[in-house]
N, C-alpha and C. Protein backbone atom coordinates (compact mmCIF):
# COMPACT_ATOMS: atom_id res chain seq x y z
N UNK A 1 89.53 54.38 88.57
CA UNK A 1 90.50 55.42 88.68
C UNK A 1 91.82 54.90 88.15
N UNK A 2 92.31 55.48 87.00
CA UNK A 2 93.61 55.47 86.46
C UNK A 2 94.85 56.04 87.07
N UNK A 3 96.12 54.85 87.31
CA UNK A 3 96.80 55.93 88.26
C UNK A 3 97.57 56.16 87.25
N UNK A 4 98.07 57.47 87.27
CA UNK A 4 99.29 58.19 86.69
C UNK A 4 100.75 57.86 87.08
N UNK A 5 101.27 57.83 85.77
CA UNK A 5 102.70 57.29 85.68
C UNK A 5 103.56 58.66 86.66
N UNK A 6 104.72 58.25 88.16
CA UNK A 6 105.15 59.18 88.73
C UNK A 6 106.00 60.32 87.18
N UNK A 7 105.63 61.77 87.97
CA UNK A 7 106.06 62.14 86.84
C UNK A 7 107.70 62.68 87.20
N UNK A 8 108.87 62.80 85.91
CA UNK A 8 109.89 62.94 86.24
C UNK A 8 110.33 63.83 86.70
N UNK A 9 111.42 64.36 87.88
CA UNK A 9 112.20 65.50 88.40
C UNK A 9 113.16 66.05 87.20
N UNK A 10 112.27 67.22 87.49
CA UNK A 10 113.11 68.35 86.09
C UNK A 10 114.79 68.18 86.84
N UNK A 11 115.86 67.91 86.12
CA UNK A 11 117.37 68.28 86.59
C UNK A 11 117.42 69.77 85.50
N UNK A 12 118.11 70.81 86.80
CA UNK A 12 118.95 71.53 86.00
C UNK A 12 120.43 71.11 85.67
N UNK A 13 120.13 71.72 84.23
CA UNK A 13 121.79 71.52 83.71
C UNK A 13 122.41 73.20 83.27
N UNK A 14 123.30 73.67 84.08
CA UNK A 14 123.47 74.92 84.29
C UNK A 14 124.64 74.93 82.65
N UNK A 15 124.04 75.89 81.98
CA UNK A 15 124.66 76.67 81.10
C UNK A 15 126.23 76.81 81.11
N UNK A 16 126.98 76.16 79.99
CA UNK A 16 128.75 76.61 80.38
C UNK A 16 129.06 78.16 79.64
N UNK A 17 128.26 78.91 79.07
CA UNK A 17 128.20 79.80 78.26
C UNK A 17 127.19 80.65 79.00
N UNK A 18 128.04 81.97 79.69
CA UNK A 18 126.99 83.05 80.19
C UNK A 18 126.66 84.08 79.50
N UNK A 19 125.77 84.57 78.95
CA UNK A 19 125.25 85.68 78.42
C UNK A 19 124.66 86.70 78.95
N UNK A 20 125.00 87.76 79.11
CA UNK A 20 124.63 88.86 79.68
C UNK A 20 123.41 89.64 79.46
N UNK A 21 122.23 89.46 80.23
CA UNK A 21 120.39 89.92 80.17
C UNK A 21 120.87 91.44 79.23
N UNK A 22 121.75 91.97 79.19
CA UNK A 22 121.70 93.50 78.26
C UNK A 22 123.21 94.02 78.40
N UNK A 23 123.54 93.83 76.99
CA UNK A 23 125.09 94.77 76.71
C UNK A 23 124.59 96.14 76.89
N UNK A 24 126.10 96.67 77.48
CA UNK A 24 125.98 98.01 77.77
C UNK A 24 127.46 98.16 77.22
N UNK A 25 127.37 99.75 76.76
CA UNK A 25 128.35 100.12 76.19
C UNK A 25 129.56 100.88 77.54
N UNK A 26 130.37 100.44 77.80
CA UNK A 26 130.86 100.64 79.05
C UNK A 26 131.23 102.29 79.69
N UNK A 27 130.45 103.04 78.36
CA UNK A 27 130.90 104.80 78.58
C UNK A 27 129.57 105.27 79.15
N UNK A 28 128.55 104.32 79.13
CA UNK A 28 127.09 104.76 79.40
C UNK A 28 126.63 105.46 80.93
N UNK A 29 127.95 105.50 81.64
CA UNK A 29 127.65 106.28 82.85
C UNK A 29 127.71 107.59 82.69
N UNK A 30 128.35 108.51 81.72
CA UNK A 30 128.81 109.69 80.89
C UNK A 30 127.77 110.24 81.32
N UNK A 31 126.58 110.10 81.12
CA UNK A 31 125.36 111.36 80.89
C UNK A 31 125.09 110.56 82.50
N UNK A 32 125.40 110.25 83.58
CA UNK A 32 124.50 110.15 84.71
C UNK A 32 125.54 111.00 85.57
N UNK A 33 124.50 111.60 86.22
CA UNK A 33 124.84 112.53 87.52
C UNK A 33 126.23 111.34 88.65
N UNK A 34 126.95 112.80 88.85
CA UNK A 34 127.85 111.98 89.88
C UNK A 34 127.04 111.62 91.67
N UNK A 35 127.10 110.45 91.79
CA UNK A 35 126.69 109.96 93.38
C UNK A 35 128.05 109.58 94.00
N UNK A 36 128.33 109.78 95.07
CA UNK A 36 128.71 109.18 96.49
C UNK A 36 128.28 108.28 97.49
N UNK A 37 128.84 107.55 97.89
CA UNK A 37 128.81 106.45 99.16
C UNK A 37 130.28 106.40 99.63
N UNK A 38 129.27 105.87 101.36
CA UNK A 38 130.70 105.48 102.13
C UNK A 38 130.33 103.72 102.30
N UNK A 39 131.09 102.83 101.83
CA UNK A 39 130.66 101.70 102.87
C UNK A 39 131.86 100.82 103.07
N UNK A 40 131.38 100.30 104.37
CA UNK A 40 132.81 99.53 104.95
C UNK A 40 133.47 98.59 104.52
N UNK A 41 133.00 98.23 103.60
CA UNK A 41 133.83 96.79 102.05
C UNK A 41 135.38 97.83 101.74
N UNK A 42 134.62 99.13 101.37
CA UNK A 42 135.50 100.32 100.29
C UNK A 42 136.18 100.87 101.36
N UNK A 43 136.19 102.01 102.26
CA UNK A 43 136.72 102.74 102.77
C UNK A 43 137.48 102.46 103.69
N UNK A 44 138.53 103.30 103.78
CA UNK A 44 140.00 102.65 104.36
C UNK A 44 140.54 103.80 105.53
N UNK A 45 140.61 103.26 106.69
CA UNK A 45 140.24 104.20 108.04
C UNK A 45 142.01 104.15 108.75
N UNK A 46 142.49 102.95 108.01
CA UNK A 46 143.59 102.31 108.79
C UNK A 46 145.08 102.87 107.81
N UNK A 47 144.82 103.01 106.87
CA UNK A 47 146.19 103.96 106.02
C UNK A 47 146.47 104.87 106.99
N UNK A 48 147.35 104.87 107.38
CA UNK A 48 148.60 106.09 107.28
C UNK A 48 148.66 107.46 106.69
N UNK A 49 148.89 106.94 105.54
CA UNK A 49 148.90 107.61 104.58
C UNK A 49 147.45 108.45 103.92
N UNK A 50 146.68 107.73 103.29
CA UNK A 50 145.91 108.11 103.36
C UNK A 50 144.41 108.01 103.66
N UNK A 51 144.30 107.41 105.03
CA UNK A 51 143.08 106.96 105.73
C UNK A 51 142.57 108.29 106.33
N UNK A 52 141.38 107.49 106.65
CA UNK A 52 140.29 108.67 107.27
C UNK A 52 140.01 109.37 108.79
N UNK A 53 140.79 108.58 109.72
CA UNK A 53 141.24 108.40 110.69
C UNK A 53 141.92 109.71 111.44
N UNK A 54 142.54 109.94 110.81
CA UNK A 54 143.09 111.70 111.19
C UNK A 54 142.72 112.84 110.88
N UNK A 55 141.57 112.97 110.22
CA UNK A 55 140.45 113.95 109.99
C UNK A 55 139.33 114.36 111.24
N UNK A 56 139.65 115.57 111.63
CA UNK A 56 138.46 116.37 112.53
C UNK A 56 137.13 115.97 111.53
N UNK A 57 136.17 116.65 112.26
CA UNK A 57 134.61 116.77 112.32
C UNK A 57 134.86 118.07 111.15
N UNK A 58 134.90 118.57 111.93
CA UNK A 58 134.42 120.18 110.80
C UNK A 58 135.50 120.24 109.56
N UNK A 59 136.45 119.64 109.66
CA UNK A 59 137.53 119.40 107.63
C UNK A 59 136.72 118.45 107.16
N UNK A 60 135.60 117.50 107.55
CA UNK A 60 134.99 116.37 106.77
C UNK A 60 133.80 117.27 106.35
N UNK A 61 133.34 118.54 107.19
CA UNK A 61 132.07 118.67 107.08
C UNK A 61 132.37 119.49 106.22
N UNK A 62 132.97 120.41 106.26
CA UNK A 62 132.95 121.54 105.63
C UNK A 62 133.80 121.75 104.66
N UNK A 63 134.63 120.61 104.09
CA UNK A 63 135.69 121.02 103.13
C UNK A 63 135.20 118.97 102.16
N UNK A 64 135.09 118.49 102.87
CA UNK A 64 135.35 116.93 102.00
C UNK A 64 134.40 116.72 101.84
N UNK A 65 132.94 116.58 102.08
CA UNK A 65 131.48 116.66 102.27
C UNK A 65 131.15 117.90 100.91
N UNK A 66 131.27 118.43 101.57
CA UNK A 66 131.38 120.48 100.62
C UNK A 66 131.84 119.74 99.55
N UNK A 67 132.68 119.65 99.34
CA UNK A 67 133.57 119.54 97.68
C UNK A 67 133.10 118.23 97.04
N UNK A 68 132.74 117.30 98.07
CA UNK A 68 132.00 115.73 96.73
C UNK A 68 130.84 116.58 96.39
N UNK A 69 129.85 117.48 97.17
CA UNK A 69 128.16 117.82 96.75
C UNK A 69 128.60 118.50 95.48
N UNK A 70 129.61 119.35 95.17
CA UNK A 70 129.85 120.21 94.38
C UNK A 70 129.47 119.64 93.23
N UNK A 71 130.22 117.97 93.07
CA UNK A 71 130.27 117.26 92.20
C UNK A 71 128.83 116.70 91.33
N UNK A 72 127.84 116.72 92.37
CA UNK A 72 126.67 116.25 92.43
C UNK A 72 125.52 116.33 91.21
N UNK A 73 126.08 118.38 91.01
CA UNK A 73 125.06 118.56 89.86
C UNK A 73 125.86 118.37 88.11
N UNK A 74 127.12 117.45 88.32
CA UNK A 74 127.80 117.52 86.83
C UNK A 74 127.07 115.77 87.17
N UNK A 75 127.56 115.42 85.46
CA UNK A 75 127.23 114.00 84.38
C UNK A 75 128.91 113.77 85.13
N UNK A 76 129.24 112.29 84.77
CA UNK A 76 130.38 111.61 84.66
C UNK A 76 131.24 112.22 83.73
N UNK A 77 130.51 112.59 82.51
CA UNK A 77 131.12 113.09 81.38
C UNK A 77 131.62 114.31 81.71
N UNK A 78 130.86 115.46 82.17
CA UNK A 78 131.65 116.42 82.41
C UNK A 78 132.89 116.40 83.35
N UNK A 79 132.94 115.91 84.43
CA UNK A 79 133.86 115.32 85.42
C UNK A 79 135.35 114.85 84.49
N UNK A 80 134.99 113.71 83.95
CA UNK A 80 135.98 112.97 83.23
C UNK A 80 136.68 114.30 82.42
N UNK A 81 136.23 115.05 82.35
CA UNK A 81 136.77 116.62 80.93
C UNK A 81 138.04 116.74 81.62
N UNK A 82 137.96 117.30 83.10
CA UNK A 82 138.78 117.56 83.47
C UNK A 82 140.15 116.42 83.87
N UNK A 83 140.80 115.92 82.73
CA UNK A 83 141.47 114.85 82.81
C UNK A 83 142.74 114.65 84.38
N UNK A 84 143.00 115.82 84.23
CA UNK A 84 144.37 116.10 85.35
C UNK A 84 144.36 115.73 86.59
N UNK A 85 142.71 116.55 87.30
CA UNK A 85 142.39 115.92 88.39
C UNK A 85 141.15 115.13 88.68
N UNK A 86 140.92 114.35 87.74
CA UNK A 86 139.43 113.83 87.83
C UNK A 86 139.50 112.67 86.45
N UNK A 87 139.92 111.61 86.90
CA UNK A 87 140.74 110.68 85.96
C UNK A 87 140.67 109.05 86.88
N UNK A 88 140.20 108.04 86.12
CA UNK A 88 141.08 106.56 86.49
C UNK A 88 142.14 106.22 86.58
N UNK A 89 142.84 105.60 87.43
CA UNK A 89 143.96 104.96 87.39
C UNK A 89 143.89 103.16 87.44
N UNK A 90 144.90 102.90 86.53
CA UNK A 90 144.69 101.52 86.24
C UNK A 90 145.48 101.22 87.34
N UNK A 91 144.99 99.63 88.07
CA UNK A 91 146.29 99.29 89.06
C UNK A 91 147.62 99.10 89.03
N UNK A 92 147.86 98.78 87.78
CA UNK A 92 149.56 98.94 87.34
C UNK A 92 150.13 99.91 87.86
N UNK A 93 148.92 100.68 87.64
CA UNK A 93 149.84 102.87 87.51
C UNK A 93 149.91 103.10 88.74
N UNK A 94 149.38 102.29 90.20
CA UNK A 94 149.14 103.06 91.29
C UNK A 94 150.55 102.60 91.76
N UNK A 95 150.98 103.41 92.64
CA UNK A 95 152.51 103.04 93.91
C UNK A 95 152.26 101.99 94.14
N UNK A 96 152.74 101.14 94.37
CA UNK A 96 153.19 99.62 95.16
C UNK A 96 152.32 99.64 96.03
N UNK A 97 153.04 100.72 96.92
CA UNK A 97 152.36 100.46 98.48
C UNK A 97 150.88 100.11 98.75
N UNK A 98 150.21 101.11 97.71
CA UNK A 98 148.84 101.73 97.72
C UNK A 98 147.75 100.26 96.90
N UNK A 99 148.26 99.71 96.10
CA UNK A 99 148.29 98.70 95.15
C UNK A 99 148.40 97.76 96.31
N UNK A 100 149.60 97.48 96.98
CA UNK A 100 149.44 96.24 97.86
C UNK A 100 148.51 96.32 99.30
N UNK A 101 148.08 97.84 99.86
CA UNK A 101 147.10 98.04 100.62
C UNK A 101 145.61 97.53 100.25
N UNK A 102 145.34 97.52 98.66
CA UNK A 102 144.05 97.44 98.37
C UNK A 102 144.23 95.78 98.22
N UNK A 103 145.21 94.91 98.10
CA UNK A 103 145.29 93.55 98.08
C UNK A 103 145.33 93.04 99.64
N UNK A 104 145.63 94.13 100.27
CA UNK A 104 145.53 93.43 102.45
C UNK A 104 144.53 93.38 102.56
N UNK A 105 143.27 94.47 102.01
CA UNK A 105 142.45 94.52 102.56
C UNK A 105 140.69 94.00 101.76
N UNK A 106 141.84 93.22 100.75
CA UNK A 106 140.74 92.34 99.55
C UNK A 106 139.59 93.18 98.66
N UNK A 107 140.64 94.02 98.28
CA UNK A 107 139.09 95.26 97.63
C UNK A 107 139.34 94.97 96.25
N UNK A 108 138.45 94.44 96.04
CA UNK A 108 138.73 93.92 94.25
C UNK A 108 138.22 94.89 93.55
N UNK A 109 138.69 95.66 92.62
CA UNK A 109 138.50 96.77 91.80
C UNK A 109 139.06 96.42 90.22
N UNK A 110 138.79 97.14 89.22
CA UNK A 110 139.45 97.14 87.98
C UNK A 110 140.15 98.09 87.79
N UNK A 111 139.59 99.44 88.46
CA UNK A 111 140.12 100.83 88.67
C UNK A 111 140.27 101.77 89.69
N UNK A 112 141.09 102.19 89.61
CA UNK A 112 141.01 103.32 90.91
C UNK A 112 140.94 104.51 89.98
N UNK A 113 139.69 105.61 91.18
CA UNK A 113 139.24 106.89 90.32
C UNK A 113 139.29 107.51 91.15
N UNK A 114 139.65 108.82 90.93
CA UNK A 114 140.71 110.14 91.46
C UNK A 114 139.70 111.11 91.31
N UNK A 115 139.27 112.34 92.73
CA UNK A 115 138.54 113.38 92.03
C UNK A 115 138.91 114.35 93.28
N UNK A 116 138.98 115.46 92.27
CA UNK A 116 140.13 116.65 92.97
C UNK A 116 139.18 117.35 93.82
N UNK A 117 139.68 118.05 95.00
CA UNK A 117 138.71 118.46 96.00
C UNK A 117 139.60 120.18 95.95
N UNK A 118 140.36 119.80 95.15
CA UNK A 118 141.21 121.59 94.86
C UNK A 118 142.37 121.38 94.54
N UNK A 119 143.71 122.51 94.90
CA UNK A 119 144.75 121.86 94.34
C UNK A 119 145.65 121.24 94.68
N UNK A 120 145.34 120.41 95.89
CA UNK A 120 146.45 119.43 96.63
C UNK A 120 145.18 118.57 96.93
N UNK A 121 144.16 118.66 97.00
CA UNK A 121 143.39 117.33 98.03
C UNK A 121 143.05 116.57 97.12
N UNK A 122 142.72 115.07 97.26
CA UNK A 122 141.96 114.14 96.48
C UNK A 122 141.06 113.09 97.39
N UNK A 123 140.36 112.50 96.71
CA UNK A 123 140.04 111.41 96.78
C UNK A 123 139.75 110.12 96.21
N UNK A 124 140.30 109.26 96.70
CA UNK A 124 140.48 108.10 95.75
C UNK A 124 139.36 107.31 95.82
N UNK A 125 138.49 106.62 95.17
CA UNK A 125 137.54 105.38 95.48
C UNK A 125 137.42 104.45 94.12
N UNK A 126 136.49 103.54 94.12
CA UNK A 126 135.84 102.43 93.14
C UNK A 126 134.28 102.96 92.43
N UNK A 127 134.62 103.30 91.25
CA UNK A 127 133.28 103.61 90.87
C UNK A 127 132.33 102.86 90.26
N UNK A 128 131.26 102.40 90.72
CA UNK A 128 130.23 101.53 89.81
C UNK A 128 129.15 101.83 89.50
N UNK A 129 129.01 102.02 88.01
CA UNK A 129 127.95 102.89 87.50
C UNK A 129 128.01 104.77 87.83
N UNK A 130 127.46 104.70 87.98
CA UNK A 130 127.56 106.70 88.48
C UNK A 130 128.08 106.98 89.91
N UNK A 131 127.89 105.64 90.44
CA UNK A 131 128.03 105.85 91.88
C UNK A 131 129.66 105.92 92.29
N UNK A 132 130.43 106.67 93.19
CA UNK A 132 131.72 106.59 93.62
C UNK A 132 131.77 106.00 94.84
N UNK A 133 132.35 105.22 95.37
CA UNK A 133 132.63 104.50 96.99
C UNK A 133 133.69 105.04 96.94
N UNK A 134 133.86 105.83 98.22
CA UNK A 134 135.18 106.26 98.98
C UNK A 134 136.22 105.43 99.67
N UNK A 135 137.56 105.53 98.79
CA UNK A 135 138.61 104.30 99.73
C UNK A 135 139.38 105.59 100.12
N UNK A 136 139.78 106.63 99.67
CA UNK A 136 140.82 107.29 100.32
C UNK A 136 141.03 108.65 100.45
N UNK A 137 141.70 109.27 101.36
CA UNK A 137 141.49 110.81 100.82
C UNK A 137 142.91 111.25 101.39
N UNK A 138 143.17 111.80 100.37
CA UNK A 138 144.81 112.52 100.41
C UNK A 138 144.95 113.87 100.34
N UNK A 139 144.95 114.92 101.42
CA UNK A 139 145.06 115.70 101.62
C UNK A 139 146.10 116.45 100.98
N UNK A 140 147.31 115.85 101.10
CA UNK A 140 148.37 116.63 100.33
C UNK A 140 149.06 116.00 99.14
N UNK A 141 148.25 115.15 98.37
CA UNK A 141 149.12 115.05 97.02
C UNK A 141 149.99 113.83 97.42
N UNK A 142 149.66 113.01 98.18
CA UNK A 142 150.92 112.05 98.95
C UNK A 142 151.19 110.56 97.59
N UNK A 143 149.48 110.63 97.30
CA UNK A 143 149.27 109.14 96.51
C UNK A 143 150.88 109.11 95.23
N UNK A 144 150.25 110.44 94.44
CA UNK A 144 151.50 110.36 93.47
C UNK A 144 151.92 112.08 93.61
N UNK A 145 152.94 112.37 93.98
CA UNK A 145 153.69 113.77 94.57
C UNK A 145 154.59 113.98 93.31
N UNK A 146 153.88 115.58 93.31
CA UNK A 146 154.50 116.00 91.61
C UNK A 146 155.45 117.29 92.14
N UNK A 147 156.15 117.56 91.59
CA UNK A 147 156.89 118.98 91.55
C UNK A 147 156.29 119.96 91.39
N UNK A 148 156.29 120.77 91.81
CA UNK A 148 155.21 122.00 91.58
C UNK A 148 156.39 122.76 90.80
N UNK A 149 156.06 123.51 89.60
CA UNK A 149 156.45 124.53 88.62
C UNK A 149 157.30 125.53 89.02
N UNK A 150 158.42 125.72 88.47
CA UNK A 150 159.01 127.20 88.63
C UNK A 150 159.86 127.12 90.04
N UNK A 151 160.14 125.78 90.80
CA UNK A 151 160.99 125.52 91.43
C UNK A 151 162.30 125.20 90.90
């Protein structure tokens, strides 16, 4: 019986150059249906301003609930059409305050995305892929407060 030479322990040597398993063109959420989530990383209960916290049962059920399903049967693309109320905001562009809330509470984002629930309500969240996570909802226009016309 011949003994065999011990054989050697493979070492990994980890790659300094990452390449990505499949480029994607970063508009490719366009043709996917809009989704919703709530989860507790994203959503912000403790704003003031505009947390979730001071909302009844039946305005979540029947007006904030109601108005994301609405969203449900459009693409990203159609959504995005409506630029005015249904738009990204880069973090530069957001208020201070709102900007330094999402740094208290470590929510790392690239964008904040805006989608109108009518003509004063919003909601703010992080979108990845088709999907929206809910950080905020502003009932009256508080995030950025515009002049209304003909005043």
């Amino acid at each position: 019986m011949s003994k065999q030479p011990p054989r050697k322990q493979k070492t990994l040597q980890p790659s300094s150059v990452k390449n990505p398993l499949r480029l994607q063109n970063p508009t490719t959420y366009y043709d996917k249906r809009f989704s919703w989530r709530v989860l507790d990383k994203y959503i912000d209960c403790g704003d003031c301003k505009l947390g979730w916290s001071g909302i009844d049962a039946t305005h979540l059920l029947t007006f904030i609930i109601k108005g994301l399903q609405s969203y449900e049967t459009m693409t990203w693309g159609e959504i995005r059409q409506n630029k005015k109320s249904c738009h990204p905001w880069e973090l530069d562009e957001i208020p201070t305050e709102f900007y330094n809330r999402l740094q208290e509470r470590q929510i790392d984002i690239d964008e904040l995305f805006q989608i109108s629930l009518g003509s004063l309500p919003r909601v703010f969240g992080n979108r990845i892929g088709p999907t929206f996570y809910l950080i905020w909802y502003d009932s009256n226009h508080k995030f950025w407060p515009t002049t209304p016309k003909n005043t």
